[in-house]
C-alpha atoms as a PDB file:
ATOM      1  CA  UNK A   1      20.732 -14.176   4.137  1.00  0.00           C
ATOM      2  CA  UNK A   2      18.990 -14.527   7.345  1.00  0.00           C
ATOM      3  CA  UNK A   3      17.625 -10.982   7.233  1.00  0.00           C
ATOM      4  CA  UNK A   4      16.287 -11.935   3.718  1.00  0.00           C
ATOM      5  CA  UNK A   5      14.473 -14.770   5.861  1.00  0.00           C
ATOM      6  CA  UNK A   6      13.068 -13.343   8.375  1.00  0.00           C
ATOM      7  CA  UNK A   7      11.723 -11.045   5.578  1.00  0.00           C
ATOM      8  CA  UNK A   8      10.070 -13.546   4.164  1.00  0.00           C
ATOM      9  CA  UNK A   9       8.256 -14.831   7.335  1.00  0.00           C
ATOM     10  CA  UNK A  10       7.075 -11.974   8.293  1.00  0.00           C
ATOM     11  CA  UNK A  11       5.596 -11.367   4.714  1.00  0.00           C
ATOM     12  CA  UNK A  12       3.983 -14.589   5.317  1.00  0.00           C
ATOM     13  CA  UNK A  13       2.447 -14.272   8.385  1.00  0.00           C
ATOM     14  CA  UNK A  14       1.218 -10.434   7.410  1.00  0.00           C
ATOM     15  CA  UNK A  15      -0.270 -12.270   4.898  1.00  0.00           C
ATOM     16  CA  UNK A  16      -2.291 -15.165   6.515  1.00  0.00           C
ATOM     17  CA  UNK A  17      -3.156 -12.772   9.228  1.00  0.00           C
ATOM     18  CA  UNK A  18      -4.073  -9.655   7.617  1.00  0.00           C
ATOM     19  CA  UNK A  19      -4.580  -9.710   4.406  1.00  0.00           C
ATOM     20  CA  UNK A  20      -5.960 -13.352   2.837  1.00  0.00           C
ATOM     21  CA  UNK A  21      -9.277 -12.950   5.850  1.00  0.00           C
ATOM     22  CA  UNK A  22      -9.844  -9.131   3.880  1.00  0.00           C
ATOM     23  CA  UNK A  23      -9.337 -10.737   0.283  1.00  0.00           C
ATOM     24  CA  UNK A  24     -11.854 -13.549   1.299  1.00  0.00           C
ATOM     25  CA  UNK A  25     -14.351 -11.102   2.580  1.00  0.00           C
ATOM     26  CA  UNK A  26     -14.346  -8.923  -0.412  1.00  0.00           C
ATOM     27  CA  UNK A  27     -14.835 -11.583  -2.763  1.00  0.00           C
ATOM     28  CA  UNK A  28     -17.321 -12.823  -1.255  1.00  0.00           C
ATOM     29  CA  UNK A  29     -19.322  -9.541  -1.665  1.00  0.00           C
ATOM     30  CA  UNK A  30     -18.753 -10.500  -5.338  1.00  0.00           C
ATOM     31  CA  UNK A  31     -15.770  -7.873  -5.856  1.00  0.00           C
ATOM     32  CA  UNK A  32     -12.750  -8.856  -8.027  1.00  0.00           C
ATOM     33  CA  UNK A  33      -9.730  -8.422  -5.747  1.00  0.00           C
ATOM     34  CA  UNK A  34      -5.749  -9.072  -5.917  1.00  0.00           C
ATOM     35  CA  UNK A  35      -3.307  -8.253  -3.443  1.00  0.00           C
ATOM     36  CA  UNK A  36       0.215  -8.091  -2.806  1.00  0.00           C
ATOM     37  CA  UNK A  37       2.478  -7.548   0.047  1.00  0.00           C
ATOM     38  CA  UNK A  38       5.696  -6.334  -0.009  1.00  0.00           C
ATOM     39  CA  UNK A  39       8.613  -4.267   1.705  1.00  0.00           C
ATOM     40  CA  UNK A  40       9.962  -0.946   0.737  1.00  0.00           C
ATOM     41  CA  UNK A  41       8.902   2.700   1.258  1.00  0.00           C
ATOM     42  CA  UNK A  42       5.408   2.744   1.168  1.00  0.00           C
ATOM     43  CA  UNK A  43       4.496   5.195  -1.647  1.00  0.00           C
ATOM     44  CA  UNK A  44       7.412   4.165  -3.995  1.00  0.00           C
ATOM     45  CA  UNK A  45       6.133   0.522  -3.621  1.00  0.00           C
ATOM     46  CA  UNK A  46       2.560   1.219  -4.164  1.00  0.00           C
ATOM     47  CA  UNK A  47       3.551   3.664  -7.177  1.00  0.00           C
ATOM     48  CA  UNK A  48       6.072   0.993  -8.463  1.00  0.00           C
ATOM     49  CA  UNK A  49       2.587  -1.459  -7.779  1.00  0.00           C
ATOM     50  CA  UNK A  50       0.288   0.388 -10.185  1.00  0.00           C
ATOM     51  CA  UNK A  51       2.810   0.857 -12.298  1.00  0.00           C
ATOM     52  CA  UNK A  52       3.657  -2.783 -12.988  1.00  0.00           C
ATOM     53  CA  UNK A  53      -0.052  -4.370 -12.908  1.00  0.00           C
ATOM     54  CA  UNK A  54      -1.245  -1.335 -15.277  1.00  0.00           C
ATOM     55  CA  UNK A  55      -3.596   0.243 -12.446  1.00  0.00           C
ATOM     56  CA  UNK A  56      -5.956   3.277 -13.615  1.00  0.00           C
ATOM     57  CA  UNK A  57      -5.818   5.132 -10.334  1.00  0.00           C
ATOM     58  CA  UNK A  58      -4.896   4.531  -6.943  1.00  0.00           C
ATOM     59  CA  UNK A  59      -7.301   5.607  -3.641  1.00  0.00           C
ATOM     60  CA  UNK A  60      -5.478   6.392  -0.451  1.00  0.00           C
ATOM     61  CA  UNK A  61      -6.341   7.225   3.154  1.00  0.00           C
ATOM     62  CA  UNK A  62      -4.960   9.407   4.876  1.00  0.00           C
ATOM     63  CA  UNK A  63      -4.440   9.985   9.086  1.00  0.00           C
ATOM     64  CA  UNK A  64      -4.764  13.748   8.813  1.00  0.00           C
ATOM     65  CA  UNK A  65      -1.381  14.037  10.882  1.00  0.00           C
ATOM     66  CA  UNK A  66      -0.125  17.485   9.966  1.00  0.00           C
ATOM     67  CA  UNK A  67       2.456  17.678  12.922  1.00  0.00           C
ATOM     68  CA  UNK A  68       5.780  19.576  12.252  1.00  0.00           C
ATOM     69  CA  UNK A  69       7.303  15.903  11.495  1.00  0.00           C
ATOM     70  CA  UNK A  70       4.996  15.716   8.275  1.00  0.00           C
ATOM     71  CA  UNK A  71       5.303  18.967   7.271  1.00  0.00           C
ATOM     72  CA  UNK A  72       9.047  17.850   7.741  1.00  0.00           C
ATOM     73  CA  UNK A  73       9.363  14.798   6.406  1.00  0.00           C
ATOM     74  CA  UNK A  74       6.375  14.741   3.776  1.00  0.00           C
ATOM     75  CA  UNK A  75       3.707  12.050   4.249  1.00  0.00           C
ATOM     76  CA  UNK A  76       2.494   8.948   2.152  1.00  0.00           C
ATOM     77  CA  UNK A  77      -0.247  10.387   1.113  1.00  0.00           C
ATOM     78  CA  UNK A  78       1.394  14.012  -0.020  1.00  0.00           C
ATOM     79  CA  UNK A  79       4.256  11.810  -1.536  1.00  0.00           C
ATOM     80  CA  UNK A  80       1.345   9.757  -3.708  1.00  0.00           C
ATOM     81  CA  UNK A  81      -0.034  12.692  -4.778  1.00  0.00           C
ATOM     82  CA  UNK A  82       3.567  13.996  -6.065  1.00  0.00           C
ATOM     83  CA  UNK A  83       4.646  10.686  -7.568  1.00  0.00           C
ATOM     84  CA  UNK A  84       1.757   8.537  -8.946  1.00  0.00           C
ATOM     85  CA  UNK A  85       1.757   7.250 -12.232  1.00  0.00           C
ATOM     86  CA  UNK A  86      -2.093   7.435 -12.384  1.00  0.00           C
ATOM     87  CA  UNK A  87      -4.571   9.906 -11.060  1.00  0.00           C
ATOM     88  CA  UNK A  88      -4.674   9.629  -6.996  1.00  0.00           C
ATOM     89  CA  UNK A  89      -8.002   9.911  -4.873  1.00  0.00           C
ATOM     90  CA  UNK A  90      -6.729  11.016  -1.174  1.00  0.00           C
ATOM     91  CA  UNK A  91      -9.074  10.170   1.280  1.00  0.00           C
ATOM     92  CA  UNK A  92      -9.280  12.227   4.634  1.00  0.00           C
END
């Protein structure tokens, strides 16, 4: 329970301090924008994301790491590429 909390704040304050200034800024440039924050391994979620809101691709960065821990232990971006629903643009 107070994990779940905690959770929840930090959710919260990612989102008033990261992501609602970026959402603002975009639509200001006239771009239609949603976003949504959430825990869990970052390429499931975002898979699980386009998934759910019916999303035609997904574009992803990428650090360009390619030490023995990602050859290891895969990356985000290699794990997108293996497990999107819809076509994914990897960005170096």
């Amino acid at each position: 329970e107070e994990r779940h909390k905690r959770r929840s704040e930090e959710l919260e304050r990612a989102q008033s301090a990261l992501v609602d200034g970026l959402v603002a800024k975009v639509k200001s440039a006239g771009v239609e924008v949603d976003s949504t924050i959430r825990y869990g391994h970052v390429a499931k979620t975002i898979a699980d994301i386009a998934e759910q809101e019916g999303g035609s691709e997904i574009f992803i960065g990428r650090t360009g790491d390619g030490g023995i821990s990602a050859r290891v232990f895969g990356s985000v971006a290699s794990t997108m590429a293996q497990i999107a629903p819809v076509p994914c643009t990897i960005v170096p």
